[in-house]
N, C-alpha and C. Protein backbone atom coordinates (compact mmCIF):
# COMPACT_ATOMS: atom_id res chain seq x y z
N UNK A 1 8.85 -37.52 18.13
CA UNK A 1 7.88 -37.03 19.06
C UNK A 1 8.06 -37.73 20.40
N UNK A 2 7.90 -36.48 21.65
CA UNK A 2 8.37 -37.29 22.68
C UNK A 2 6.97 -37.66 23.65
N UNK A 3 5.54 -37.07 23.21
CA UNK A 3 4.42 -36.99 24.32
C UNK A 3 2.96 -37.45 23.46
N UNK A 4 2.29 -38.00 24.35
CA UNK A 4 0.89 -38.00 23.54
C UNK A 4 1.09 -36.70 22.89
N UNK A 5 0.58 -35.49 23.75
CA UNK A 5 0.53 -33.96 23.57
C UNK A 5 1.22 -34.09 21.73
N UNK A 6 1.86 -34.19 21.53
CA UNK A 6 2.80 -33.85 20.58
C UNK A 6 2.12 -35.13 19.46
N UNK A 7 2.28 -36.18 19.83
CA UNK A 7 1.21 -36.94 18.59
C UNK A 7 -0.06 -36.69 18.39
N UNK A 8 -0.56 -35.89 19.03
CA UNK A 8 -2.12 -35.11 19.18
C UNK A 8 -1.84 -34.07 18.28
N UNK A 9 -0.61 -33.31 18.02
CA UNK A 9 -1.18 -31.68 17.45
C UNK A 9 -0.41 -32.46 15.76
N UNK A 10 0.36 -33.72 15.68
CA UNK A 10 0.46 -34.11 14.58
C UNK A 10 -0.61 -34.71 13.69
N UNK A 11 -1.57 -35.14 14.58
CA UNK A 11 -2.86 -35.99 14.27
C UNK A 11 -3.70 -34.55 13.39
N UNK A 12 -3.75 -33.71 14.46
CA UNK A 12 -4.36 -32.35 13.63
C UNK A 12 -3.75 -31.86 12.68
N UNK A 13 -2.64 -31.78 12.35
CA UNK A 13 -2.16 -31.36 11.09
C UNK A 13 -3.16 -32.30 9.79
N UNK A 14 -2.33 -33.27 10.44
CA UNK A 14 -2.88 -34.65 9.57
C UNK A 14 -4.55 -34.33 8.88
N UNK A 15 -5.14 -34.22 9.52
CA UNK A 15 -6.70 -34.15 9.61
C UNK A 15 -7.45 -33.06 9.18
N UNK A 16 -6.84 -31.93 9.53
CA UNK A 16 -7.00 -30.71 8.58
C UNK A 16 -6.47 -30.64 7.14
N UNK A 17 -5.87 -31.23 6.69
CA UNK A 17 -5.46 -31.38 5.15
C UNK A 17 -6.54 -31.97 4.43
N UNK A 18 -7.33 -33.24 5.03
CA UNK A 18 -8.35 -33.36 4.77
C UNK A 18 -9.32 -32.53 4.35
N UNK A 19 -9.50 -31.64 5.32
CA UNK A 19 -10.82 -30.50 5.90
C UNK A 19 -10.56 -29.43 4.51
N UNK A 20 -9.42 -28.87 4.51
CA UNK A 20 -9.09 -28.02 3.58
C UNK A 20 -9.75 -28.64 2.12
N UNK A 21 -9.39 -29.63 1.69
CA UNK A 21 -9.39 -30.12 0.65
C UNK A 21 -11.13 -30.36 0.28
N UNK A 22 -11.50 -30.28 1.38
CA UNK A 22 -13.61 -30.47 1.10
C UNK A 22 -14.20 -29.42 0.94
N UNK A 23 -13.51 -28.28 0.92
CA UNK A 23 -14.33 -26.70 0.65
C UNK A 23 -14.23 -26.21 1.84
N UNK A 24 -14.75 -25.02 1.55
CA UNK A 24 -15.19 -23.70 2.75
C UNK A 24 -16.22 -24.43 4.13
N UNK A 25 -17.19 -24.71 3.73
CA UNK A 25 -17.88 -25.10 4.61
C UNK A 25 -17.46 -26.86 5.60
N UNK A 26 -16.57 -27.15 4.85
CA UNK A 26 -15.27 -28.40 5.74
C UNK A 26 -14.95 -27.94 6.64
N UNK A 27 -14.20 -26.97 5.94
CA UNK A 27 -12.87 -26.00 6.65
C UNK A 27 -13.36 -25.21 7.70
N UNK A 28 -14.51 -24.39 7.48
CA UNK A 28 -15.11 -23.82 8.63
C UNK A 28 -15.45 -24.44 9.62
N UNK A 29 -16.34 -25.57 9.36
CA UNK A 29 -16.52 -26.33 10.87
C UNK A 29 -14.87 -26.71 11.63
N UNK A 30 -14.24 -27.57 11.01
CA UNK A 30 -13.10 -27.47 11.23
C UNK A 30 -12.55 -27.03 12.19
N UNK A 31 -12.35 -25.69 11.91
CA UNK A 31 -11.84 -24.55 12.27
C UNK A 31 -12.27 -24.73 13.65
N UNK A 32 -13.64 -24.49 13.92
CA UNK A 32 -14.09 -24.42 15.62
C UNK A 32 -13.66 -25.95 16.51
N UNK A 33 -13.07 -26.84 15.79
CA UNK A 33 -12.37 -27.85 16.71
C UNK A 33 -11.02 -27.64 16.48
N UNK A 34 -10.31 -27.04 15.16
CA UNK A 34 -8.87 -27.16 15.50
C UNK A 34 -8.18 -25.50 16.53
N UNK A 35 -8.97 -24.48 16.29
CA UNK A 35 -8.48 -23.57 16.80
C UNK A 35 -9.59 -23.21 18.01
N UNK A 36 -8.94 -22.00 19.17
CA UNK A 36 -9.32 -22.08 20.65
C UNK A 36 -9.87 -20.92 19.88
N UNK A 37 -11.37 -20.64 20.65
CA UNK A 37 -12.41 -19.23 20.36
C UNK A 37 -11.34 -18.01 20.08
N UNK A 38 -10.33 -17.76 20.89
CA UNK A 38 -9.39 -16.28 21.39
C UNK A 38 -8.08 -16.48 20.28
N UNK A 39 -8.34 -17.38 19.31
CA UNK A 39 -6.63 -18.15 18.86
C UNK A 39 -6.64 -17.04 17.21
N UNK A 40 -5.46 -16.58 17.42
CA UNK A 40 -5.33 -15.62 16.31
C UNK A 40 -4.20 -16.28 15.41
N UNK A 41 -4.34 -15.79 14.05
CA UNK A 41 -3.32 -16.32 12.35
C UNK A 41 -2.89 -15.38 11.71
N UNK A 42 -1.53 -15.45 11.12
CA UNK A 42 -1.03 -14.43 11.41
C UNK A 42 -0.43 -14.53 9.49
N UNK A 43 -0.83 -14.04 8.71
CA UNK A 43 -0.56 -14.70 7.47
C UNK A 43 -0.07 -12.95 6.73
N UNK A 44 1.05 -13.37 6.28
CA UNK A 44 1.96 -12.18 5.90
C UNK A 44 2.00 -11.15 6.89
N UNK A 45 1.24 -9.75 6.66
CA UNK A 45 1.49 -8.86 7.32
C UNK A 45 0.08 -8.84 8.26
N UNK A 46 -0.85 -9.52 8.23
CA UNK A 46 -1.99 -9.38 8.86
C UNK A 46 -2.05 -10.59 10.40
N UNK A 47 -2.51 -9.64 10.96
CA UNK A 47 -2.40 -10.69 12.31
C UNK A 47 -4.39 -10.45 12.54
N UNK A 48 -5.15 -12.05 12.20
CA UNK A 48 -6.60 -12.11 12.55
C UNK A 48 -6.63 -12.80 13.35
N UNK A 49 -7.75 -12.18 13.96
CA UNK A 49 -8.85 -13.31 15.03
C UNK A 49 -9.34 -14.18 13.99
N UNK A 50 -9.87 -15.22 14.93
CA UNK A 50 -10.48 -16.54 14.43
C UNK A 50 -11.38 -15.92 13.13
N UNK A 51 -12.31 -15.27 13.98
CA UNK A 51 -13.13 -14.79 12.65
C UNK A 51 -12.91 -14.15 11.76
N UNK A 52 -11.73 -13.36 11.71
CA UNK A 52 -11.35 -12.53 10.69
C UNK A 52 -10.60 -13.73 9.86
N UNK A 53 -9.61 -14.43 10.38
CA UNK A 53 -9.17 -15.54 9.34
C UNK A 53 -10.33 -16.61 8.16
N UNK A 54 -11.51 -16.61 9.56
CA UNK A 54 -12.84 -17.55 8.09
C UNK A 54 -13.20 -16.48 7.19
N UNK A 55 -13.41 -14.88 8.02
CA UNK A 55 -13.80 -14.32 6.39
C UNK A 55 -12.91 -14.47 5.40
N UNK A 56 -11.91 -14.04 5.53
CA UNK A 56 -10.79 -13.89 4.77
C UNK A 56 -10.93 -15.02 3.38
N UNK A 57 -10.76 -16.49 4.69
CA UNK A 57 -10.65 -17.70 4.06
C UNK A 57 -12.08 -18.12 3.10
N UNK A 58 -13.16 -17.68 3.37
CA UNK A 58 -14.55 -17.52 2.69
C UNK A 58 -14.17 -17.11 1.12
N UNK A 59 -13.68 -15.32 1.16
CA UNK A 59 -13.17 -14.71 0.01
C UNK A 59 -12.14 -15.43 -0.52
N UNK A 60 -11.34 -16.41 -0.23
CA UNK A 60 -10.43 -17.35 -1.14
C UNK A 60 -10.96 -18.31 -1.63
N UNK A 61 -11.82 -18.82 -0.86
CA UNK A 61 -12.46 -19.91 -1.50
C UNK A 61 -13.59 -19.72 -2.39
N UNK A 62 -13.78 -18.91 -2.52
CA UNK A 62 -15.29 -18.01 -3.41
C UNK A 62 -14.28 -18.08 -5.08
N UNK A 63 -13.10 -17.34 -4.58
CA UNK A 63 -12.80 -16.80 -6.00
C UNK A 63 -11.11 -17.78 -7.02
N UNK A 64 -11.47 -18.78 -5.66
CA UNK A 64 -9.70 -19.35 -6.08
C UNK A 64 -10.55 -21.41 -5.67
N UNK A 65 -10.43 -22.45 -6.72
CA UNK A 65 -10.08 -23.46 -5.90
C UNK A 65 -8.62 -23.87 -5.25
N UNK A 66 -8.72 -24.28 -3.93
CA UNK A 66 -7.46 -24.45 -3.32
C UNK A 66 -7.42 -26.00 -2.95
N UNK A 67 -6.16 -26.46 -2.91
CA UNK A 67 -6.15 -27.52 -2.75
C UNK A 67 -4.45 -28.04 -2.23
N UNK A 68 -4.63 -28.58 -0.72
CA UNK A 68 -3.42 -28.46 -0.31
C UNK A 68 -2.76 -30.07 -0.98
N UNK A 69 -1.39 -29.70 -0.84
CA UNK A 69 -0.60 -31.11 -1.54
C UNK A 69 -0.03 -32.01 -0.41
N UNK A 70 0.92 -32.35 -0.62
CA UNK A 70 1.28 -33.69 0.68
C UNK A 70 2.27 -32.63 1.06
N UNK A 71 2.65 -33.21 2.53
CA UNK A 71 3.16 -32.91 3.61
C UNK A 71 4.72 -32.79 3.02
N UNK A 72 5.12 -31.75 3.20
CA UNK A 72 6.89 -31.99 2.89
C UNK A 72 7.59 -32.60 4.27
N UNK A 73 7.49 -31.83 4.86
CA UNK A 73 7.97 -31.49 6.30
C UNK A 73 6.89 -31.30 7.15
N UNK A 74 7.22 -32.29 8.71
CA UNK A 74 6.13 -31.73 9.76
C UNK A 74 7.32 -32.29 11.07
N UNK A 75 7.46 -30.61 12.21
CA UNK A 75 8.42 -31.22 12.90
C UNK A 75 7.64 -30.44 14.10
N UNK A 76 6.96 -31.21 15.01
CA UNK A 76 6.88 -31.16 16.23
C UNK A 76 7.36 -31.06 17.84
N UNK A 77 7.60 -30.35 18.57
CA UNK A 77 8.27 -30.24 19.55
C UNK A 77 7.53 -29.40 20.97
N UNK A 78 7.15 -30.13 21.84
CA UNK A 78 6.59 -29.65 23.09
C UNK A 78 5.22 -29.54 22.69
N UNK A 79 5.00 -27.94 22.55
CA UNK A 79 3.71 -27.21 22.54
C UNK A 79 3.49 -27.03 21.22
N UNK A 80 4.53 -26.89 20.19
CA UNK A 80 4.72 -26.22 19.00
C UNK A 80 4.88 -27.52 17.72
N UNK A 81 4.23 -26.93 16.57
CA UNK A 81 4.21 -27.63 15.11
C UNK A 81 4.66 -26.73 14.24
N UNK A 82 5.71 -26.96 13.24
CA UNK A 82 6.13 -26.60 12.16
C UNK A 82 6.00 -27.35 11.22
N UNK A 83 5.14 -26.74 9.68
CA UNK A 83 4.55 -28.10 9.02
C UNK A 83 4.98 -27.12 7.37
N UNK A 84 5.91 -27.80 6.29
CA UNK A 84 5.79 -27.04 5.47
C UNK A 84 5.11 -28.46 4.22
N UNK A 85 4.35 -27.30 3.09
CA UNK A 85 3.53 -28.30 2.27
C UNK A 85 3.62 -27.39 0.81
N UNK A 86 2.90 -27.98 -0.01
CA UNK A 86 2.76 -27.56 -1.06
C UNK A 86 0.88 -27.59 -1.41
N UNK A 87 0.64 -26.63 -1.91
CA UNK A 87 -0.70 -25.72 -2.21
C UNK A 87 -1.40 -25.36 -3.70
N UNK A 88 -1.84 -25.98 -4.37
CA UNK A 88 -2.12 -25.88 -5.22
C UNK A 88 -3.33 -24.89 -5.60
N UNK A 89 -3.37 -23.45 -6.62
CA UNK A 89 -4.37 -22.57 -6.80
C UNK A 89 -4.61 -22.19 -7.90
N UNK A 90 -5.93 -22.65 -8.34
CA UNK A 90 -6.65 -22.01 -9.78
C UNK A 90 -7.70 -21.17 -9.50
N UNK A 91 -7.31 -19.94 -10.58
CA UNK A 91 -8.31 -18.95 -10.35
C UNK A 91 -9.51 -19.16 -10.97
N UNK A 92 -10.74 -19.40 -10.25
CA UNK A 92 -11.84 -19.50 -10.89
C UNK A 92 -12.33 -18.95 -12.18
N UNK A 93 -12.04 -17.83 -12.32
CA UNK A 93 -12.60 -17.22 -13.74
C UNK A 93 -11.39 -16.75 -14.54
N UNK A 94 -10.22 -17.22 -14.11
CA UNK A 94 -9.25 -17.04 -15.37
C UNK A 94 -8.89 -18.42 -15.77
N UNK A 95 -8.69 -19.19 -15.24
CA UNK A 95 -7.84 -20.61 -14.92
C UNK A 95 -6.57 -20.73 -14.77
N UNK A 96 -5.85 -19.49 -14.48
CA UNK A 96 -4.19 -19.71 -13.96
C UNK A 96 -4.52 -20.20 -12.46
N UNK A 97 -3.47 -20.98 -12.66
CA UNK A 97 -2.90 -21.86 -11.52
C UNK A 97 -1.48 -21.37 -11.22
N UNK A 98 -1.19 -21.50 -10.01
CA UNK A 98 -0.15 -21.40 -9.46
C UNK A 98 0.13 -22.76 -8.42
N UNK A 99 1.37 -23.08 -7.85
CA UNK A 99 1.63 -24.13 -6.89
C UNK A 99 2.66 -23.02 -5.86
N UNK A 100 2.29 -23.15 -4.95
CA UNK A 100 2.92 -22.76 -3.71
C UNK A 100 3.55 -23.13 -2.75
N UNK A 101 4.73 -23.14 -1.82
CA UNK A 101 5.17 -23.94 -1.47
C UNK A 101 5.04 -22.86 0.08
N UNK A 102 4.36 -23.42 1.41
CA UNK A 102 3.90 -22.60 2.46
C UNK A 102 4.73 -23.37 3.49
N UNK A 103 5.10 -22.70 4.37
CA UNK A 103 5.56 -22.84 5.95
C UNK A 103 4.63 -22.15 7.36
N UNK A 104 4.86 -23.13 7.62
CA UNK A 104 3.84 -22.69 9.01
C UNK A 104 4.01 -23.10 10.14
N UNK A 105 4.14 -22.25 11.11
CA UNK A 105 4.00 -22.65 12.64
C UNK A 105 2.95 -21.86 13.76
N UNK A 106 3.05 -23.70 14.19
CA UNK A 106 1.90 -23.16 14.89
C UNK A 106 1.76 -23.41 16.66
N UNK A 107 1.57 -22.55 17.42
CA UNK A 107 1.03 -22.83 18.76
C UNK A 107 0.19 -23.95 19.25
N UNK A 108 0.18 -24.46 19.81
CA UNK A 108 -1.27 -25.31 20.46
C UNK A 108 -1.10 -25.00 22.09
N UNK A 109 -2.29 -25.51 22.50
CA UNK A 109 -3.11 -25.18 23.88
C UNK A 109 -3.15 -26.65 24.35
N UNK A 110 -3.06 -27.85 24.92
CA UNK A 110 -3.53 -28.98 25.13
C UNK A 110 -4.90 -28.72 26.11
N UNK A 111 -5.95 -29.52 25.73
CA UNK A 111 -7.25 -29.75 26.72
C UNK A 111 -7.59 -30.78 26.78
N UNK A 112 -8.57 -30.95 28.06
CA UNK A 112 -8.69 -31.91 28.24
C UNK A 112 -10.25 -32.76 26.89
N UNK A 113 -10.49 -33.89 27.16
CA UNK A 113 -10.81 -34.35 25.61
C UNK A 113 -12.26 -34.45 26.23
N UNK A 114 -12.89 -34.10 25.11
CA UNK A 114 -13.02 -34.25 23.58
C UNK A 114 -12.26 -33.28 22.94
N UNK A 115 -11.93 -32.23 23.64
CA UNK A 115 -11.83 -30.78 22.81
C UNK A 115 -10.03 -31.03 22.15
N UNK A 116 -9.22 -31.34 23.28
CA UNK A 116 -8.01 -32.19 22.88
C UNK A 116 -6.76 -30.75 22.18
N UNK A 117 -5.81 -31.06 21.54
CA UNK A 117 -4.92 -29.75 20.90
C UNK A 117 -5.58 -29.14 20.34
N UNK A 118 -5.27 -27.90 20.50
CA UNK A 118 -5.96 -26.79 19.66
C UNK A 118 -5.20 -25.44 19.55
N UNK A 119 -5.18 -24.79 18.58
CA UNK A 119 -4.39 -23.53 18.14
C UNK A 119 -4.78 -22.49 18.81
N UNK A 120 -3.83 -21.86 19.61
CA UNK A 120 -3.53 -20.58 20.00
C UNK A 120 -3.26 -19.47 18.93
N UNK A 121 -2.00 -19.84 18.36
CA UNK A 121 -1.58 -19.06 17.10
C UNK A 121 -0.97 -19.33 16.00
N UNK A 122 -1.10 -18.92 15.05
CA UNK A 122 -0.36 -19.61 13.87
C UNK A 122 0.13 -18.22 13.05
N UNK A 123 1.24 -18.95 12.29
CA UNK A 123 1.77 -18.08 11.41
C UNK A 123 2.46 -18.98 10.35
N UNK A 124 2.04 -18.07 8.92
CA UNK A 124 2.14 -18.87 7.41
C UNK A 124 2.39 -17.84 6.45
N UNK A 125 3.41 -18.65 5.74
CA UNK A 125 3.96 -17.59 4.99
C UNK A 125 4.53 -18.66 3.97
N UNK A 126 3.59 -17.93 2.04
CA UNK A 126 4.09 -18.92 1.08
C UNK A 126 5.17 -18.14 0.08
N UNK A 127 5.64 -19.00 -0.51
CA UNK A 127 6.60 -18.32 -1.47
C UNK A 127 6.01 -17.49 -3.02
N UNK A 128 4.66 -17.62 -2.90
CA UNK A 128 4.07 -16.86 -4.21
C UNK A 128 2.64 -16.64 -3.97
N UNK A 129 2.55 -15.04 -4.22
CA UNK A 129 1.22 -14.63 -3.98
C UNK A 129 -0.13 -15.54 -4.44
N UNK A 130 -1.55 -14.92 -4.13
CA UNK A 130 -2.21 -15.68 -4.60
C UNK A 130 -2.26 -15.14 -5.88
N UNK A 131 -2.70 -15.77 -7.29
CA UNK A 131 -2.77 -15.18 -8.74
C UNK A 131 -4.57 -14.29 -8.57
């Protein structure tokens, strides 16, 4: 890493793995500090707004526990984060589990602080559906 800027949007990776891992209502607050009001996610064939990504993410977390794994890979450069991980998912009322292995990149915006990096856009894509 060559800039604050760039140890800032690693710090957020960092910190959202956390968030994920505390439930829906983590993750949602979350959400309104790691991503910008206008910042859209772009996950397989669907490209959402902010809000369309929490519903979405609401209905996963209702019917699946999720639980992200450690960091494989996280490679930062300028404006941009590429972070791949592993994802762990049991279906609530069956109990199959699956492990997933996801890639993602993502945009950031730098501001000035408190508000600090924040997502423009992202795009994620895992190697096995959800069960």
């Amino acid at each position: 890493m060559n800039t604050d800027f760039e140890t800032r949007i690693r710090n957020r990776f960092q910190t959202g793995f956390g968030n994920w891992n505390d439930g829906y209502e983590a993750w949602l607050k979350w959400c309104d500090e790691l991503y910008e009001p206008d910042a859209h996610y772009n996950v397989m064939t669907f490209r959402w707004t902010l809000q369309e990504y929490k519903d979405a993410m609401k209905q996963v977390f209702a019917a699946y526990d999720v639980e992200l794994g450690a960091f494989d890979n996280i490679l930062v450069q300028d404006d941009w984060g590429a972070i791949r991980y592993t994802v762990y998912i049991t279906n609530k009322k069956t109990g199959e589990k699956i492990e997933q292995k996801t890639m993602e990149f993502v945009h950031f915006q730098d501001n000035p602080e408190p508000v600090g990096a924040r997502v423009i856009e992202g795009w994620a894509l895992s190697d096995k559906p959800i069960v």
